[in-house]
C-alpha atoms as a PDB file:
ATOM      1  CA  UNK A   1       7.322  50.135 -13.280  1.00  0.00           C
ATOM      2  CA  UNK A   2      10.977  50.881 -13.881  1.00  0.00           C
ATOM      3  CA  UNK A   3      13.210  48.925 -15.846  1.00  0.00           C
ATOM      4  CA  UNK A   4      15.469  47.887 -12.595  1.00  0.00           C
ATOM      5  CA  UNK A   5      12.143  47.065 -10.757  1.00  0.00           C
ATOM      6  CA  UNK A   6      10.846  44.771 -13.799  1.00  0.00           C
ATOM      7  CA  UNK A   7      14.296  43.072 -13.436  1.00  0.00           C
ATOM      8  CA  UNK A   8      14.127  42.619  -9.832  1.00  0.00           C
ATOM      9  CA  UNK A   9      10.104  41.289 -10.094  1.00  0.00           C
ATOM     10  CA  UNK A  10      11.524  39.131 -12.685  1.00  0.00           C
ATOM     11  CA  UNK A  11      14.434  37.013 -10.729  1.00  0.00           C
ATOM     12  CA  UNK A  12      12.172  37.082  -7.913  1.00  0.00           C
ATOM     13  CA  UNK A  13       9.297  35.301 -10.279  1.00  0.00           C
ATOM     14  CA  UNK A  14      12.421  32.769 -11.249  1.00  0.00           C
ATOM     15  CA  UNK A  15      13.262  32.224  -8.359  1.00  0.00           C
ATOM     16  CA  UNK A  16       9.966  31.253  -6.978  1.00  0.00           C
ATOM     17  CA  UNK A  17       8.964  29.186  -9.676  1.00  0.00           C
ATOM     18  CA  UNK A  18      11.803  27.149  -9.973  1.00  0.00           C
ATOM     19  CA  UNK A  19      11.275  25.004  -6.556  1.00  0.00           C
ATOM     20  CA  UNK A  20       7.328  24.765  -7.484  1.00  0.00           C
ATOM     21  CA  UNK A  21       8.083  23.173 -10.593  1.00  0.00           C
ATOM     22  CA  UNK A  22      10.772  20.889  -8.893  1.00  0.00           C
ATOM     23  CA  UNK A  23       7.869  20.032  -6.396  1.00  0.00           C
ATOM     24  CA  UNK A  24       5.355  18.949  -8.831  1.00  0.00           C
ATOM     25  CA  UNK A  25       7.901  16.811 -11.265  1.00  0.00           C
ATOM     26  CA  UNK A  26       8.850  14.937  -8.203  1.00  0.00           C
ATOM     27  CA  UNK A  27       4.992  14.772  -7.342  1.00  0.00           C
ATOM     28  CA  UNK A  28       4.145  13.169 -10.000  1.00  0.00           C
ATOM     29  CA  UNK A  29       7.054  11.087 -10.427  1.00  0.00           C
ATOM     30  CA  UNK A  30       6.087   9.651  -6.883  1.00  0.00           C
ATOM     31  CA  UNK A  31       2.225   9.446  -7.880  1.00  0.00           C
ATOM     32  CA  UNK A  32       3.374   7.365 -10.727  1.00  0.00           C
ATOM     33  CA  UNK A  33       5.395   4.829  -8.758  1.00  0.00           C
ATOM     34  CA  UNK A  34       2.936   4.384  -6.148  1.00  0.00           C
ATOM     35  CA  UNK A  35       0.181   3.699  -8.934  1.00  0.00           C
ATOM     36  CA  UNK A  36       2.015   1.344 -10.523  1.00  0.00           C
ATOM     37  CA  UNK A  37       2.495  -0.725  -7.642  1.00  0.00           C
ATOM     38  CA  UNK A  38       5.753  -2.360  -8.842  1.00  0.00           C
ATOM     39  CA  UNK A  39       6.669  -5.934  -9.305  1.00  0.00           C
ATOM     40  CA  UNK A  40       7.878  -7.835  -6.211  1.00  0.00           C
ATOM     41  CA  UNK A  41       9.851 -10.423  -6.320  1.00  0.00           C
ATOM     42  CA  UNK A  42       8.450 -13.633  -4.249  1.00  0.00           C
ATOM     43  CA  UNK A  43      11.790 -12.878  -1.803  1.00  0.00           C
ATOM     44  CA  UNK A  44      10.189  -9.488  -1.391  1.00  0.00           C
ATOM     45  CA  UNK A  45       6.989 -10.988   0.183  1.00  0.00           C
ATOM     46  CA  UNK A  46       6.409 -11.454   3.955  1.00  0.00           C
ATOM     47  CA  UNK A  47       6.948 -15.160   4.907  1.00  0.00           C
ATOM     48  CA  UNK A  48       4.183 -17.129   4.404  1.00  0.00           C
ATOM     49  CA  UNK A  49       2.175 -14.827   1.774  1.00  0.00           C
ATOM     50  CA  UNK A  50      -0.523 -16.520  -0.282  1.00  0.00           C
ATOM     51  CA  UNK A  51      -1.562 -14.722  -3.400  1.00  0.00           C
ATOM     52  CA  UNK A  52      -5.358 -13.800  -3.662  1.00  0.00           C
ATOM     53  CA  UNK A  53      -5.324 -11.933  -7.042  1.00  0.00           C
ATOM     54  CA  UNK A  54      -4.833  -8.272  -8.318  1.00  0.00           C
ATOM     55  CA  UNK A  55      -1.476  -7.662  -5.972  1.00  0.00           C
ATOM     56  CA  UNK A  56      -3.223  -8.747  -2.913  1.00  0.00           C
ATOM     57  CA  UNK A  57      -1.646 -11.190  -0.728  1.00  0.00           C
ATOM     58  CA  UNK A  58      -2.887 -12.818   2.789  1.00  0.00           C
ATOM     59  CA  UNK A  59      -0.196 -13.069   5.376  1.00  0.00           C
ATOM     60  CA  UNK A  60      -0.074 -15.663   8.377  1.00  0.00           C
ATOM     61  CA  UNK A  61      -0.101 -13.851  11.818  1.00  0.00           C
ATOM     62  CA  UNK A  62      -0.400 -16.705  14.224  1.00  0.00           C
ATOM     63  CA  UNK A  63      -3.167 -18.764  15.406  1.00  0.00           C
ATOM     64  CA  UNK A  64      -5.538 -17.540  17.575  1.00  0.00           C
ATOM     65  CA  UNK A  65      -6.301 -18.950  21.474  1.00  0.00           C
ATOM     66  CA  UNK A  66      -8.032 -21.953  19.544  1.00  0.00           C
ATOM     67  CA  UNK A  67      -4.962 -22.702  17.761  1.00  0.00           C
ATOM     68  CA  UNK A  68      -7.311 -21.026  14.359  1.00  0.00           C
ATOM     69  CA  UNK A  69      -4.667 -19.388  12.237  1.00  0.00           C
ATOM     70  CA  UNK A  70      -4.869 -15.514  11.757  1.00  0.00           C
ATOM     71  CA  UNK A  71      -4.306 -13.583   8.340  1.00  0.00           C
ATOM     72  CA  UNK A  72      -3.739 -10.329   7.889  1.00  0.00           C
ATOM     73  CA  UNK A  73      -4.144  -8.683   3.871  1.00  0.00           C
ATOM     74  CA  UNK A  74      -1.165  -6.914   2.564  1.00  0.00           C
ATOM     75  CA  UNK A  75      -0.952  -4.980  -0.795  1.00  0.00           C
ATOM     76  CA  UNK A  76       2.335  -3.708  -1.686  1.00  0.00           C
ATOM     77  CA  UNK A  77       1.705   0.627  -2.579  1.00  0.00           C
ATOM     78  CA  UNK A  78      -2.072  -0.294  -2.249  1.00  0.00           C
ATOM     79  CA  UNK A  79      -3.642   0.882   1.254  1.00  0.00           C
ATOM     80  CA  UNK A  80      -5.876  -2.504   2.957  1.00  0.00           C
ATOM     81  CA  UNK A  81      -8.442  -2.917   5.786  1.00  0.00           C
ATOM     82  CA  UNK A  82      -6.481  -3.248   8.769  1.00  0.00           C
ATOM     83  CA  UNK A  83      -8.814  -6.803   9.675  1.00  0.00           C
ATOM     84  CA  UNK A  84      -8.026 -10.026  11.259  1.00  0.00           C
ATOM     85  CA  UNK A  85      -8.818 -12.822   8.643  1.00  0.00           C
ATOM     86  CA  UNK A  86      -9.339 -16.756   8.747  1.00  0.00           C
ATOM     87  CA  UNK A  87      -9.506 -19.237   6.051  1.00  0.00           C
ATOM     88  CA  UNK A  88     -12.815 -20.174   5.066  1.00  0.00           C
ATOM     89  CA  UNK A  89     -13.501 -24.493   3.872  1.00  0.00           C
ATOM     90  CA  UNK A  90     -13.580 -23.227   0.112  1.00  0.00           C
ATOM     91  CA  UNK A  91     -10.460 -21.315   0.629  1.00  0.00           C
ATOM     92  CA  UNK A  92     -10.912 -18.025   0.513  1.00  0.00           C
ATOM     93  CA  UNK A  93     -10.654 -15.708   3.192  1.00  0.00           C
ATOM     94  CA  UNK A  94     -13.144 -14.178   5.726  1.00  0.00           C
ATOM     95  CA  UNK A  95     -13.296 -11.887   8.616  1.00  0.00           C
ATOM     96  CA  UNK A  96     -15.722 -14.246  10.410  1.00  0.00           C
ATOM     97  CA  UNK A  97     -14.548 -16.618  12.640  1.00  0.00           C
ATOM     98  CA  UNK A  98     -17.577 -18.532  12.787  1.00  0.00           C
ATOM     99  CA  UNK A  99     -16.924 -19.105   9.058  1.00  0.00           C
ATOM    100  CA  UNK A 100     -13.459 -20.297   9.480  1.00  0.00           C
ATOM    101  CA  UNK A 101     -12.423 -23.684   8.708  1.00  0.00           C
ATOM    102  CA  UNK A 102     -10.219 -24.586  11.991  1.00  0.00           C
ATOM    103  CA  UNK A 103     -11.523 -27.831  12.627  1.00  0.00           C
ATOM    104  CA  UNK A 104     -13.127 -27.476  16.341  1.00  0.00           C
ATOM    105  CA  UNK A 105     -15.049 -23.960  17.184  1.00  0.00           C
ATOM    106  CA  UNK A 106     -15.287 -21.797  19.917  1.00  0.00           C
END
């Protein structure tokens, strides 16, 4: 390898590297953020949200046909089951409707 060809191997090397190590910083940066799951603010909350522990709120949809309101879970950077919840008598949630706690059942 000449001299002019190590140069030319060279800038292309820097040139290639360059973006990939933009790429991962900002990969990382991003992984870091979404890990961290950030603070919200209680104005930064849907409507209605009721805090069940760790970052995990239950949000209000609207009652069902029976008049049994719906929840859905919501977790802000944090992926959740995409499931229709009701409020149980002890208060926690649950997926089952027979276990809900909306006075008269279907």
């Amino acid at each position: 390898m000449t001299i002019r060809s190590g140069r030319i191997f060279h800038d292309r090397l820097r040139a290639a590297v360059l973006p990939l190590t933009l790429a991962a910083l900002l990969g990382v940066a991003g992984c870091a953020q979404a890990q961290s799951g950030g603070q919200m603010s209680q104005s930064d909350l849907p409507a209605g949200a009721i805090a069940t522990g760790d970052g995990v709120y239950m949000v209000p949809i609207a009652p069902d046909e029976t008049g049994c309101m719906q929840y859905r879970m919501h977790a802000p950077g944090k992926a959740v089951v995409q499931v229709i919840f009701y409020r149980a008598a002890d208060g926690k949630f649950t997926p089952d409707r027979s276990k809900a706690d909306c006075g008269k059942k279907p």
